[in-house]
N, C-alpha and C. Protein backbone atom coordinates (compact mmCIF):
# COMPACT_ATOMS: atom_id res chain seq x y z
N UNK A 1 13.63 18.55 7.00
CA UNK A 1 12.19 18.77 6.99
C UNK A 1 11.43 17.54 7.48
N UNK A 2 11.89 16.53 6.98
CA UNK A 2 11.11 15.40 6.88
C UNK A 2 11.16 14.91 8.88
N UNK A 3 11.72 15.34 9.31
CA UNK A 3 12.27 14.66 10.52
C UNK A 3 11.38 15.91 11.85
N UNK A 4 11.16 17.18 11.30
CA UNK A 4 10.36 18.13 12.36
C UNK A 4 9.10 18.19 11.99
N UNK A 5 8.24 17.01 12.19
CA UNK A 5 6.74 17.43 11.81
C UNK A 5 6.29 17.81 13.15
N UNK A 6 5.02 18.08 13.08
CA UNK A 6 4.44 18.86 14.16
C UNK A 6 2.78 18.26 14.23
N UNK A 7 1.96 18.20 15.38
CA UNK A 7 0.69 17.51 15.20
C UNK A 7 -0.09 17.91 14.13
N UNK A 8 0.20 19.13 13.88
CA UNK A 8 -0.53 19.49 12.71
C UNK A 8 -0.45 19.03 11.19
N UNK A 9 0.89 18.76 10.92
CA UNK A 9 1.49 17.88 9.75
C UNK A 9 0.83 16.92 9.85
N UNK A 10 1.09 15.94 11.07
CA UNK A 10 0.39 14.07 11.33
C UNK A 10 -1.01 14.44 10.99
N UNK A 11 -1.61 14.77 11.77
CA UNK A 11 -3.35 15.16 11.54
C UNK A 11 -3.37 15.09 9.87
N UNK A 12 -3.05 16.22 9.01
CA UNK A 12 -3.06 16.43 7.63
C UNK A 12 -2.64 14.66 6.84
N UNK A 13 -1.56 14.09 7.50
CA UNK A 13 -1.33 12.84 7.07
C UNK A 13 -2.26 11.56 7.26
N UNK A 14 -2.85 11.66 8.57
CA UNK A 14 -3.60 10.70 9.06
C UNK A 14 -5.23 10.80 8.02
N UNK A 15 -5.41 11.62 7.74
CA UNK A 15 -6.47 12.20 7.23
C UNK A 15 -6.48 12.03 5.97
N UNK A 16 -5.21 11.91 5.12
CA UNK A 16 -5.29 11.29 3.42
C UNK A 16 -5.15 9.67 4.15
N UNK A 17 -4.38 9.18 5.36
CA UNK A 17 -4.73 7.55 5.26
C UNK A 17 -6.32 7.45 5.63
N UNK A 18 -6.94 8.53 6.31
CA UNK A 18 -8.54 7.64 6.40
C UNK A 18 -9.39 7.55 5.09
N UNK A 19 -8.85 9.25 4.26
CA UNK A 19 -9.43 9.09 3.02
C UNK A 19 -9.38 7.83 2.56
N UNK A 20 -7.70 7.49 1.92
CA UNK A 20 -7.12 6.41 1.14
C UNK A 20 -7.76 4.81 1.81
N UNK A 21 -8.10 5.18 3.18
CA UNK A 21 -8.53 3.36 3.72
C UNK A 21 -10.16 3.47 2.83
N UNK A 22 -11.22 4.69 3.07
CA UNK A 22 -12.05 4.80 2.38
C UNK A 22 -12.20 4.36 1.58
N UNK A 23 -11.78 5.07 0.57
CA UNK A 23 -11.82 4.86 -1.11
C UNK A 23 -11.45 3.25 -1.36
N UNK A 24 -10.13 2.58 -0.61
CA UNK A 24 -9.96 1.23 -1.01
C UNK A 24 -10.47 0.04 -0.48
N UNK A 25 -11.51 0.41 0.50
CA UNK A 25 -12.69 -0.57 0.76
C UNK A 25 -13.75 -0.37 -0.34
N UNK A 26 -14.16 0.97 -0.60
CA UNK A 26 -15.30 0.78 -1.87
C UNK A 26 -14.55 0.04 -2.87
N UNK A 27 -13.56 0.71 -3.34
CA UNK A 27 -12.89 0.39 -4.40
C UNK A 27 -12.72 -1.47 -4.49
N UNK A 28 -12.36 -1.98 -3.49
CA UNK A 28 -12.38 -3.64 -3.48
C UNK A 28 -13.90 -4.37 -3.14
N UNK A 29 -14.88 -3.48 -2.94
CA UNK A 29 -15.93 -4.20 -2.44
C UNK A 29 -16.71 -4.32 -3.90
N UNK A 30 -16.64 -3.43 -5.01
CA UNK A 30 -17.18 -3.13 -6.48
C UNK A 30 -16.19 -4.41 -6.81
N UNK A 31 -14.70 -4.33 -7.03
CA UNK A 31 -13.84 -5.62 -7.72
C UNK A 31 -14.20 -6.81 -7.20
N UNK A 32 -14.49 -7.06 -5.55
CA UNK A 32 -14.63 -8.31 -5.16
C UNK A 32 -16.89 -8.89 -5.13
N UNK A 33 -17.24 -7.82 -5.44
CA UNK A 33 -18.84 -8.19 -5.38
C UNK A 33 -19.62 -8.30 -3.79
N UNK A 34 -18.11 -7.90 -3.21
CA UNK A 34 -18.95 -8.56 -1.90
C UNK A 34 -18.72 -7.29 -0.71
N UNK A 35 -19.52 -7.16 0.39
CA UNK A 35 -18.37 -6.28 1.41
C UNK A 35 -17.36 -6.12 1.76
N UNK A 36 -16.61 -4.86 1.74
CA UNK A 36 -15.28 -5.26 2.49
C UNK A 36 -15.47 -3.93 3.63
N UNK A 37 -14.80 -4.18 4.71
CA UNK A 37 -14.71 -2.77 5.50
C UNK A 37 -13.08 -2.83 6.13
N UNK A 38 -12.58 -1.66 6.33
CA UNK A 38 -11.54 -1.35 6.88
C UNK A 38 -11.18 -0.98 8.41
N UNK A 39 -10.41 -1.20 8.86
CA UNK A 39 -10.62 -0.57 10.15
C UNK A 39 -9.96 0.83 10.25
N UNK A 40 -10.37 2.03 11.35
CA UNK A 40 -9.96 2.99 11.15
C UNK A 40 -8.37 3.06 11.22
N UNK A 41 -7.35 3.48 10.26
CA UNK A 41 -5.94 3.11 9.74
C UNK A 41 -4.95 3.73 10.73
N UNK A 42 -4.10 3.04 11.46
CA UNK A 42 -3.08 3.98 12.25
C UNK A 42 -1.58 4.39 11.07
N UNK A 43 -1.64 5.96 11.19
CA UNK A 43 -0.71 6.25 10.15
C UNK A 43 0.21 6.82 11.18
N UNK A 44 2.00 6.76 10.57
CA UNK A 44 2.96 6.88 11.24
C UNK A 44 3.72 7.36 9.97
N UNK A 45 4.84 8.33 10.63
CA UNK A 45 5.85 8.79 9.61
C UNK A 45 7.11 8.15 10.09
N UNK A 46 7.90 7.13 9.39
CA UNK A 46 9.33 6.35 10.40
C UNK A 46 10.37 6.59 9.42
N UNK A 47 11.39 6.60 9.74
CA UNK A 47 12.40 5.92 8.89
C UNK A 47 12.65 5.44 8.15
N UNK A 48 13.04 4.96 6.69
CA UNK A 48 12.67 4.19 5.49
C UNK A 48 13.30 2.88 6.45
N UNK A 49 14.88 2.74 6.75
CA UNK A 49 15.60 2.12 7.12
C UNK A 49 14.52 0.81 8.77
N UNK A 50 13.81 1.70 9.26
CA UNK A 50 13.09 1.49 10.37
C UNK A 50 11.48 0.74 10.13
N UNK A 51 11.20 0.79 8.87
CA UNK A 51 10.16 0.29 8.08
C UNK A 51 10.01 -1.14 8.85
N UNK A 52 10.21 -2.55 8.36
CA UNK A 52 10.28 -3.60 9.01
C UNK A 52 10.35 -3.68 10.18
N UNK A 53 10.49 -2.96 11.20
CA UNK A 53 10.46 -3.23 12.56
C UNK A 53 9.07 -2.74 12.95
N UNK A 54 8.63 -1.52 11.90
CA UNK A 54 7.01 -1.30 12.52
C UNK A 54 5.93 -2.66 11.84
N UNK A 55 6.34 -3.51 11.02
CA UNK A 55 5.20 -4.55 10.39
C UNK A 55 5.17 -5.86 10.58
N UNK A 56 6.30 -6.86 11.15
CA UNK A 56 6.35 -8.05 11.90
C UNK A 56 7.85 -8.55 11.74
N UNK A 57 7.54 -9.45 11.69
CA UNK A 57 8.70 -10.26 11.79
C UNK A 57 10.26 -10.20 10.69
N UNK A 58 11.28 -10.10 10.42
CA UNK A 58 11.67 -10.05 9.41
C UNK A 58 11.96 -11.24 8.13
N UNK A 59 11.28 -12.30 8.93
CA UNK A 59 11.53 -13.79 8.47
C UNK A 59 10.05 -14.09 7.95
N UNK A 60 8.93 -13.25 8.77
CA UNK A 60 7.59 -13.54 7.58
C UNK A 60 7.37 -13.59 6.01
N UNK A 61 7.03 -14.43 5.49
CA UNK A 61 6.81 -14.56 4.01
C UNK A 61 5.77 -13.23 3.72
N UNK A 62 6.01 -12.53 2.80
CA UNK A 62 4.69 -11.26 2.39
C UNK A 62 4.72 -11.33 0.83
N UNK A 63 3.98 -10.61 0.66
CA UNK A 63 3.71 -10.24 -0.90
C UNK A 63 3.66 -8.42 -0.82
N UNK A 64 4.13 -8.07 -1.54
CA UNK A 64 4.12 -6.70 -1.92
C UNK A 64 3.37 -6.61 -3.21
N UNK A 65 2.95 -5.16 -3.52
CA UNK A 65 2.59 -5.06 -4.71
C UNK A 65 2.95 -3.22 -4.54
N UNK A 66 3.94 -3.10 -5.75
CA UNK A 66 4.76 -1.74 -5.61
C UNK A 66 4.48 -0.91 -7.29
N UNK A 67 3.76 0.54 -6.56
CA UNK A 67 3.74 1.49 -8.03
C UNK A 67 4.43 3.04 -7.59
N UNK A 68 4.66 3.34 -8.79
CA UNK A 68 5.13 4.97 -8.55
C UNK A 68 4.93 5.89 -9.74
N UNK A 69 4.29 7.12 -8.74
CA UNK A 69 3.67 8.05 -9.34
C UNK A 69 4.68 9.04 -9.36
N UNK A 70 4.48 10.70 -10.37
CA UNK A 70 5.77 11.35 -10.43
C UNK A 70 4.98 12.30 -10.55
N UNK A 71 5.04 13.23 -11.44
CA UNK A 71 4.79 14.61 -12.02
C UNK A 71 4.87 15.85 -10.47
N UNK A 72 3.12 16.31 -10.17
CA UNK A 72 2.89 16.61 -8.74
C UNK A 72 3.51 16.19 -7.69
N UNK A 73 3.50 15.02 -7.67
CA UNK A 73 3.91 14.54 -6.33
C UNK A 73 4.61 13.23 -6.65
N UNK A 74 5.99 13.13 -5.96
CA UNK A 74 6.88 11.65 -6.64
C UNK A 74 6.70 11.02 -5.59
N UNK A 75 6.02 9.55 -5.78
CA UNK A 75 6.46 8.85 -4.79
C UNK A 75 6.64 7.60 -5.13
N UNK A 76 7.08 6.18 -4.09
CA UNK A 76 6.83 5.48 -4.84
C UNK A 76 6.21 4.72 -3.39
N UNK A 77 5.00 3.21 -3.68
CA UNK A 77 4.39 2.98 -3.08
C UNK A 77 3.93 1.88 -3.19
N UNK A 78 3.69 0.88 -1.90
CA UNK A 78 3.61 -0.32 -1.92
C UNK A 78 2.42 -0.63 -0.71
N UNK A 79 1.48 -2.02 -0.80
CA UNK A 79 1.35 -2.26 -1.04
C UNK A 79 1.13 -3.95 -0.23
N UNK A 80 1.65 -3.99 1.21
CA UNK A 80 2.05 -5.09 1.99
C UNK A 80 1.04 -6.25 2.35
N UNK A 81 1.23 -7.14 2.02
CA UNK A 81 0.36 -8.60 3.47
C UNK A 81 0.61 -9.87 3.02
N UNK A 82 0.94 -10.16 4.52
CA UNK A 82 1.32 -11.75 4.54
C UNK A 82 0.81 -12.83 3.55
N UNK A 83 1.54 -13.27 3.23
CA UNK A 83 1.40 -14.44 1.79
C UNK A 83 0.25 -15.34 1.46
N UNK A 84 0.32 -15.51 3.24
CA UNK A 84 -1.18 -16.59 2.31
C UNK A 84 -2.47 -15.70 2.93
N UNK A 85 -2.38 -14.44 3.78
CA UNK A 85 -3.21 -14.19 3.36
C UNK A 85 -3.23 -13.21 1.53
N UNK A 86 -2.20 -12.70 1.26
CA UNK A 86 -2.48 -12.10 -0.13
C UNK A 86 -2.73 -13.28 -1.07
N UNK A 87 -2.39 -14.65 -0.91
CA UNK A 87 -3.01 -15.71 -1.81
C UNK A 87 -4.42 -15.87 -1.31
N UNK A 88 -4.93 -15.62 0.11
CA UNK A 88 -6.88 -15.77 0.04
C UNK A 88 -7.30 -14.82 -1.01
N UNK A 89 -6.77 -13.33 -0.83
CA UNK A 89 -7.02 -12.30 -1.00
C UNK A 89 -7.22 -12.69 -3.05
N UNK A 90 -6.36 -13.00 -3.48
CA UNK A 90 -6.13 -13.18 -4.85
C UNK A 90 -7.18 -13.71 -5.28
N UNK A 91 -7.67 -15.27 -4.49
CA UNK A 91 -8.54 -16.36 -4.89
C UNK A 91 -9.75 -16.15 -4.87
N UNK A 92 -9.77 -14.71 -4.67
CA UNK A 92 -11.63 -14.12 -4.62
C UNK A 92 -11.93 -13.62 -5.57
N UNK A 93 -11.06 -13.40 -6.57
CA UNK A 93 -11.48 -12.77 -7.72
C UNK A 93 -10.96 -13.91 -9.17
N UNK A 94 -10.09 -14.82 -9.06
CA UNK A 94 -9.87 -15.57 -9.97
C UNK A 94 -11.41 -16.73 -10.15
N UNK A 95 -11.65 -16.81 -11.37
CA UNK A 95 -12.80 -17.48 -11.86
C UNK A 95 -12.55 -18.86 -11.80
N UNK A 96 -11.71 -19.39 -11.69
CA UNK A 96 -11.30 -20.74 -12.30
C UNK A 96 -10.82 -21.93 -11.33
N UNK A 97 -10.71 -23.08 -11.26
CA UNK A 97 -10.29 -23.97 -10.43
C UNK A 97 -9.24 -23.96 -10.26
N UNK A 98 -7.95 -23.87 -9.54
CA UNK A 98 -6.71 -24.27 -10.10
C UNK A 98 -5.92 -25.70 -9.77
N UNK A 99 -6.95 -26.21 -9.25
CA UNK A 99 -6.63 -27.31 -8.37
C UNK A 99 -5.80 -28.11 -9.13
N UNK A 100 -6.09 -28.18 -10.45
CA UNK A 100 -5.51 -28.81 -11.90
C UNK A 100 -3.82 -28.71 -12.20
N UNK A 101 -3.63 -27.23 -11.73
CA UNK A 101 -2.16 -26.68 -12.37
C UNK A 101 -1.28 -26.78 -11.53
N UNK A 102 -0.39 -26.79 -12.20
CA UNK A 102 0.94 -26.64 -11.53
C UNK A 102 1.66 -25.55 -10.90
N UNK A 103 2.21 -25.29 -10.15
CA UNK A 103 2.57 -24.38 -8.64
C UNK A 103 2.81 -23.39 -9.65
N UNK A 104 3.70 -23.57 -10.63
CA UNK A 104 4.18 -21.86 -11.37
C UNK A 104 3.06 -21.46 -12.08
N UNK A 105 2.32 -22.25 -12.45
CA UNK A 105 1.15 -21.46 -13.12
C UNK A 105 -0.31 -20.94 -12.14
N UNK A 106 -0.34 -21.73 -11.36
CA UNK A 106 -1.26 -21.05 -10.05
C UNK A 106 -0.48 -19.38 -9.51
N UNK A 107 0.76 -19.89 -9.51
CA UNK A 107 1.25 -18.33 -8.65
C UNK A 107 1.36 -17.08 -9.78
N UNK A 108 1.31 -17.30 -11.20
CA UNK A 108 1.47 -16.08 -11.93
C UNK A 108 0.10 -15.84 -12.21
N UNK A 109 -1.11 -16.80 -11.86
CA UNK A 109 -2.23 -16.22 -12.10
C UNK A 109 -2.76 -15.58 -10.83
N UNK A 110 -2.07 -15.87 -9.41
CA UNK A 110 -2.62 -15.26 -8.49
C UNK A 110 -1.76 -13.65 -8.10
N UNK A 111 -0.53 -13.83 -9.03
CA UNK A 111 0.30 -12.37 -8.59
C UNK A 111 -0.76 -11.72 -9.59
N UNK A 112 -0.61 -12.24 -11.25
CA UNK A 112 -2.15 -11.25 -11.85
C UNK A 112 -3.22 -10.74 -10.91
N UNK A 113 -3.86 -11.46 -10.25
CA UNK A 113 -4.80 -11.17 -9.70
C UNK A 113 -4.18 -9.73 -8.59
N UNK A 114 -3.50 -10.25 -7.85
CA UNK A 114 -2.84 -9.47 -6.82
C UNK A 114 -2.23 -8.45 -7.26
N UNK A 115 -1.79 -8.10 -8.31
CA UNK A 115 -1.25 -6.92 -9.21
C UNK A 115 -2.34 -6.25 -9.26
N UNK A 116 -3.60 -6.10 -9.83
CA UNK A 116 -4.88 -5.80 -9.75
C UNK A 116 -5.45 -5.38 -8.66
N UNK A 117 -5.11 -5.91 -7.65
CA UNK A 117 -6.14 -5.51 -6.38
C UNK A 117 -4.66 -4.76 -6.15
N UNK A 118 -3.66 -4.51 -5.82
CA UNK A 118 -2.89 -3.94 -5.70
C UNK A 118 -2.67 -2.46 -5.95
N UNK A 119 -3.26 -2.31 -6.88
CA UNK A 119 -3.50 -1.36 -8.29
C UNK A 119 -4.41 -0.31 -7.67
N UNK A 120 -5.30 -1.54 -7.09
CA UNK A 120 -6.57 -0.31 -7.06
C UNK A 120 -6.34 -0.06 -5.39
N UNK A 121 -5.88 -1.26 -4.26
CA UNK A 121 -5.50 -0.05 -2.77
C UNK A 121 -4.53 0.78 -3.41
N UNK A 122 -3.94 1.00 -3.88
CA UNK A 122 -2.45 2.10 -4.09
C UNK A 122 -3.07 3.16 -4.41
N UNK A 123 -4.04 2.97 -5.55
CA UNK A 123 -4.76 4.42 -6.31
C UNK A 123 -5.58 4.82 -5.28
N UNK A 124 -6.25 4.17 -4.30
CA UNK A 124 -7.07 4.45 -3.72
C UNK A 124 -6.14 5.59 -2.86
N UNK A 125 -5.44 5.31 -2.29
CA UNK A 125 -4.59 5.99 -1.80
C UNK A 125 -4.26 7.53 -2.55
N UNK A 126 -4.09 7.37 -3.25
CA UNK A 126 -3.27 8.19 -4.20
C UNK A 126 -4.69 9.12 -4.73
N UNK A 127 -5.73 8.71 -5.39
CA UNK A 127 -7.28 9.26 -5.49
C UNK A 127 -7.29 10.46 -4.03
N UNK A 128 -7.01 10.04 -2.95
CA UNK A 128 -7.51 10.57 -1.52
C UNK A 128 -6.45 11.65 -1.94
N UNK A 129 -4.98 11.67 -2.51
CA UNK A 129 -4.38 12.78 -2.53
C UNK A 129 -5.29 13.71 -3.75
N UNK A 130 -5.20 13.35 -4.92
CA UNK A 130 -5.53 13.83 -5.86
C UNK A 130 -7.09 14.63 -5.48
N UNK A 131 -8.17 14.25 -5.05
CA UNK A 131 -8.91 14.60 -4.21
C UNK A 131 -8.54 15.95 -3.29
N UNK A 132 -8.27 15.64 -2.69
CA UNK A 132 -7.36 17.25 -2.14
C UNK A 132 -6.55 18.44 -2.61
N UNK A 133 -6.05 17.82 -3.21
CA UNK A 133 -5.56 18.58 -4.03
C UNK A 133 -5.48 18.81 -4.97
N UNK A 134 -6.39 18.33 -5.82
CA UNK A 134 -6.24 18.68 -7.29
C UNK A 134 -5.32 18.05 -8.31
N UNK A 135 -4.13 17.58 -7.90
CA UNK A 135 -3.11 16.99 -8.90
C UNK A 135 -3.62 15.66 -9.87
N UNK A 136 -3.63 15.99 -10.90
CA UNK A 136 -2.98 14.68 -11.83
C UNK A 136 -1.76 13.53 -11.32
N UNK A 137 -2.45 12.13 -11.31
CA UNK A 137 -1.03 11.33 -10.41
C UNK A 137 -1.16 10.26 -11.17
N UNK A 138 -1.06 9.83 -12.24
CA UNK A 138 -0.89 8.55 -12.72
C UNK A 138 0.60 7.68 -11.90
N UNK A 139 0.57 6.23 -12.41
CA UNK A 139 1.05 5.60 -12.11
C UNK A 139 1.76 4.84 -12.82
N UNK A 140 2.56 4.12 -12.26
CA UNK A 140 3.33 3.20 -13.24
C UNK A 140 2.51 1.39 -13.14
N UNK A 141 2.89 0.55 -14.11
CA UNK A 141 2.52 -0.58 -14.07
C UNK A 141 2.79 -1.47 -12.96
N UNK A 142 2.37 -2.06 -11.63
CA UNK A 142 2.05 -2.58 -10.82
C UNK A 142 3.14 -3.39 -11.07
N UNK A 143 3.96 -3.80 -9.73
CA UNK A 143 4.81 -5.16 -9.84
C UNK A 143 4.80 -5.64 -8.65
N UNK A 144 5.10 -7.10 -8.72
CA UNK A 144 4.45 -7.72 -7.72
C UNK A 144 5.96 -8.65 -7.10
N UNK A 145 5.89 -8.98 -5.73
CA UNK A 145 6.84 -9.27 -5.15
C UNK A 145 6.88 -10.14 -4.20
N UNK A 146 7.74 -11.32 -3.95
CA UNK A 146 7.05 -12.33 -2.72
C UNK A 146 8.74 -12.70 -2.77
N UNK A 147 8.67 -12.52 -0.70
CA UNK A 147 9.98 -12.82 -0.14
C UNK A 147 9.43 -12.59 1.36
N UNK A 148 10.76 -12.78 1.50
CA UNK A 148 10.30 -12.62 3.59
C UNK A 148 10.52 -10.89 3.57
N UNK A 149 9.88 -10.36 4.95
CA UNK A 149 9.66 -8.77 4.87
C UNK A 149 11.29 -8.32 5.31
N UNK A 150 12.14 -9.23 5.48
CA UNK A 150 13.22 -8.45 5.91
C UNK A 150 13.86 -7.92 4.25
N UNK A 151 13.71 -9.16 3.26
CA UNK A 151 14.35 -9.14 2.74
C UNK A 151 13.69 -8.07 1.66
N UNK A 152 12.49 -8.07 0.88
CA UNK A 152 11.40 -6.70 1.21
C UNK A 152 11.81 -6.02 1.23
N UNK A 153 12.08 -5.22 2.55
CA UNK A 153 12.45 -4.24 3.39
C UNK A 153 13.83 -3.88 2.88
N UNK A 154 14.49 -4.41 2.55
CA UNK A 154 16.09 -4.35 2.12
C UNK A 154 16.50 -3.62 0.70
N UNK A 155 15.57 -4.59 0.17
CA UNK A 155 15.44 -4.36 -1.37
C UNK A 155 14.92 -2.61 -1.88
N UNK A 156 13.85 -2.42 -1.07
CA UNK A 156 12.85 -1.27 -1.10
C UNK A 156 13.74 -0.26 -0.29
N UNK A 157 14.37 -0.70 0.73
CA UNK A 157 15.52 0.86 1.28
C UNK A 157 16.49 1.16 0.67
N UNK A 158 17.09 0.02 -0.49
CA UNK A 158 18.47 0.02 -1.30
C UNK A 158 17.66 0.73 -2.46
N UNK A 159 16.54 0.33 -2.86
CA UNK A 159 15.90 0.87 -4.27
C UNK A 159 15.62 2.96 -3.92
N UNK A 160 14.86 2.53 -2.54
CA UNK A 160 14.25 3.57 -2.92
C UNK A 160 14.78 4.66 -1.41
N UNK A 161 15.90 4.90 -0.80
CA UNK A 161 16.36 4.82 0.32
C UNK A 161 17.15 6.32 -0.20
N UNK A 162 17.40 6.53 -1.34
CA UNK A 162 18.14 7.16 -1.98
C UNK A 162 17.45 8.34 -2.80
N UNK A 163 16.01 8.38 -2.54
CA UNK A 163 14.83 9.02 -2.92
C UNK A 163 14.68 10.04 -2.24
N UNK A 164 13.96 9.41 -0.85
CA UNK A 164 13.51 9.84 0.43
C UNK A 164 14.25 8.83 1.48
N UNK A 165 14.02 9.48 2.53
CA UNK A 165 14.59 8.95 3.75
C UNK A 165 13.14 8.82 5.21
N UNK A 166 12.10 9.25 4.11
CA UNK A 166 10.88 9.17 5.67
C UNK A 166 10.17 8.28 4.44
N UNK A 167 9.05 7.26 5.42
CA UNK A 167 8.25 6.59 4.88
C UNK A 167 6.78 6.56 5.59
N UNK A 168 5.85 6.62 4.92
CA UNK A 168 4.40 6.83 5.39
C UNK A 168 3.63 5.56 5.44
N UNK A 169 3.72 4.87 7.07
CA UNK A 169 2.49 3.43 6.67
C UNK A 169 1.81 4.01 7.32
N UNK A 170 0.68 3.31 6.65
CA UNK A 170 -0.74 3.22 6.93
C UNK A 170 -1.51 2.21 6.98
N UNK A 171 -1.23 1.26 8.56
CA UNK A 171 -1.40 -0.14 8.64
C UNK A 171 -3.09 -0.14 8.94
N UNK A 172 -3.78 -1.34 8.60
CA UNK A 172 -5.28 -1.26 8.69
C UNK A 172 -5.65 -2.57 8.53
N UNK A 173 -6.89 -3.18 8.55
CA UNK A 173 -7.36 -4.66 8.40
C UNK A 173 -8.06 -4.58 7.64
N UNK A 174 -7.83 -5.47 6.39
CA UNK A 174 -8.95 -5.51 5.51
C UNK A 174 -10.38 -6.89 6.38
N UNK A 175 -11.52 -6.71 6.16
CA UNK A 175 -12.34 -7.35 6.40
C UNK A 175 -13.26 -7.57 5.71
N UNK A 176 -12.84 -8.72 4.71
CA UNK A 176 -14.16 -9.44 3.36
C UNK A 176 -15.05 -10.23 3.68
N UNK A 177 -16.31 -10.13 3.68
CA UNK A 177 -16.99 -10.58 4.65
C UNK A 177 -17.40 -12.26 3.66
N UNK A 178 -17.55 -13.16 4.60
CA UNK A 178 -17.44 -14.69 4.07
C UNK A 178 -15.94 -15.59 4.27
N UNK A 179 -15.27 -15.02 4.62
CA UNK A 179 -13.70 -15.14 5.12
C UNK A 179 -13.49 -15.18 6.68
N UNK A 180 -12.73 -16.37 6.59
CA UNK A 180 -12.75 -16.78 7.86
C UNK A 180 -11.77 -16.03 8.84
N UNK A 181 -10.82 -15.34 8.29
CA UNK A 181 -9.82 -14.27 9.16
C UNK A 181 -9.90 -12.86 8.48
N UNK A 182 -9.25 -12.22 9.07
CA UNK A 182 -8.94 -10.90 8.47
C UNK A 182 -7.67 -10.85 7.88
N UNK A 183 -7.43 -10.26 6.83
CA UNK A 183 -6.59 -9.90 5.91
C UNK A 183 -5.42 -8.94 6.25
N UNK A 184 -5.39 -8.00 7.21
CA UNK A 184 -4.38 -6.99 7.48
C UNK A 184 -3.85 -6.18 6.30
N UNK A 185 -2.47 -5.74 6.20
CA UNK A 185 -2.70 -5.11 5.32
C UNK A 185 -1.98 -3.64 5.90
N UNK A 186 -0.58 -3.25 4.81
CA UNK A 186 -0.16 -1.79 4.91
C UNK A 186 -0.15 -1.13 3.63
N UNK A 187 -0.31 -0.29 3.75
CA UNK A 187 0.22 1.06 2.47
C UNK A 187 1.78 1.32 2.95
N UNK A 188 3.03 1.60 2.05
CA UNK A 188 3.93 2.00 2.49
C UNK A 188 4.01 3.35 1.38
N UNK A 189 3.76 4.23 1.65
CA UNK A 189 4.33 5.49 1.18
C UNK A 189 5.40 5.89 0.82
N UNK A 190 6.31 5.98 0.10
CA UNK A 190 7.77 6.96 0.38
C UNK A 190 8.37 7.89 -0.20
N UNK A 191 8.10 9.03 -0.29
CA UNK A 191 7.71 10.02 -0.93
C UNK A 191 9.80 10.84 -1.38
N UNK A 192 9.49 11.11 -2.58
CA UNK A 192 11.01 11.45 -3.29
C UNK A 192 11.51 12.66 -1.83
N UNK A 193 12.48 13.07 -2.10
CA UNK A 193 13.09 14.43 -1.47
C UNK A 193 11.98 16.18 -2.08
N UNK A 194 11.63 16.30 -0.87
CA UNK A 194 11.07 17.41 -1.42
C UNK A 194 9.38 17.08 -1.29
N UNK A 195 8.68 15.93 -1.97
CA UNK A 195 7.69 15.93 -2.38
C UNK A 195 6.90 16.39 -1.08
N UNK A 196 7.33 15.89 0.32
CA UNK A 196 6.18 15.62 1.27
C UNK A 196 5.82 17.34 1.99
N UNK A 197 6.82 17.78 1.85
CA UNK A 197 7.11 19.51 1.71
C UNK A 197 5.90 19.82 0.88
N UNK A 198 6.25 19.49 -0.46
CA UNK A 198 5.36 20.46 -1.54
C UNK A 198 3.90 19.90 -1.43
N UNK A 199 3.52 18.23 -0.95
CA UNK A 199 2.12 17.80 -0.34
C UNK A 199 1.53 18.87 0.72
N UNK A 200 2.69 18.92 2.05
CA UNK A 200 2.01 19.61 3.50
C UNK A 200 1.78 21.19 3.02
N UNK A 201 2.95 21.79 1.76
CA UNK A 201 2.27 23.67 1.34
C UNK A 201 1.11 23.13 0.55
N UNK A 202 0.76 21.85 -0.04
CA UNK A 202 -0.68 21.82 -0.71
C UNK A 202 -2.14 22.04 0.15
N UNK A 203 -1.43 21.08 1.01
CA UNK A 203 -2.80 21.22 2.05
C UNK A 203 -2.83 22.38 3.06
N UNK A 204 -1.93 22.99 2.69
CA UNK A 204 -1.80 24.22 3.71
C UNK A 204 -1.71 24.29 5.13
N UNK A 205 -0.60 23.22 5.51
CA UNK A 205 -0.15 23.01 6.68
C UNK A 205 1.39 23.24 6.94
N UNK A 206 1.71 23.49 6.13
CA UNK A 206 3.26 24.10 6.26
C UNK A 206 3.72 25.42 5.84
């Protein structure tokens, strides 16, 4: 199934990532106080295994931030961007100096932070399904992850490779305005065996 979609499937897919980019620009512009805008999201259905070759390098440092939802719809979902930008990204919402502390205590207050904003692009995502369809989708508790994307990538096809075998990004730029670059930024989707079936008879495209 997962491997014969048809334009009509992508369209239906592309269309929960514009929702989901939606919702998680409001959603971070209320947490961060300030603007944020997204750019319109290019969504792709690849390979779990093929993942890392669509997002950079396999030797880039990233941060993940990974949740999974079940009941309606199983998936599990992450969450991607490069390290120091997910450390700018963190330092906009922490109150405090850290100039003071020491490296392990700066980084568990900025994965906190990043667990949090994490939390809310994922739901945002996940809201855009629920939205459509009606389902109840809670989530599990946010965990947070920093390595190079190959290794990432490895971890997440051995974990979750055995689930599903298609994966849904939805790459986009975050843009906080007062910040001197842009943030980038993927959703990785990867939906159990079965689920993306029982999503496309939800929306009534299959």
């Amino acid at each position: 199934m997962e491997h014969d979609f048809t334009t009509v499937h992508m369209d239906a897919i592309k269309e929960i990532g514009n929702i989901g980019t939606g919702n998680a620009a409001t959603a971070l512009s209320k947490l961060l106080g300030r603007m944020v805008d997204m750019d319109v999201p290019v969504a792709d259905l690849v390979p779990i295994y093929e993942v890392a070759a669509h997002y950079g390098s396999p030797e880039m440092p990233v941060c993940a931030v990974l949740v999974r939802t079940e009941e309606n719809f199983s998936c599990s979902l992450l969450f991607m961007i490069e390290e120091h930008k997910a450390d700018m990204l963190a330092d906009l919402i922490i109150p405090m100096d850290m100039s003071g502390m020491d490296e392990d205590t700066q980084l568990q207050i900025r994965n906190s932070a990043l667990s949090e904003q994490g939390n809310i692009i994922l739901g945002a995502f996940l809201n855009a399904i629920a939205m459509i369809t009606g389902w109840v989708l809670p989530t599990t508790t946010p965990a947070v992850a920093r390595d190079m994307l190959g290794s990432i990538m490895d971890l997440v096809a051995s974990m979750f490779g055995v689930m599903g075998d298609s994966a849904m990004l939805v790459k986009t730029n975050l843009h906080v305005i007062d910040l001197d670059e842009d943030l980038g930024g993927t959703v990785i989707m990867i939906p159990d065996p079965g689920s993306l079936k029982t999503l496309l008879s939800k929306l009534g495209v299959l």
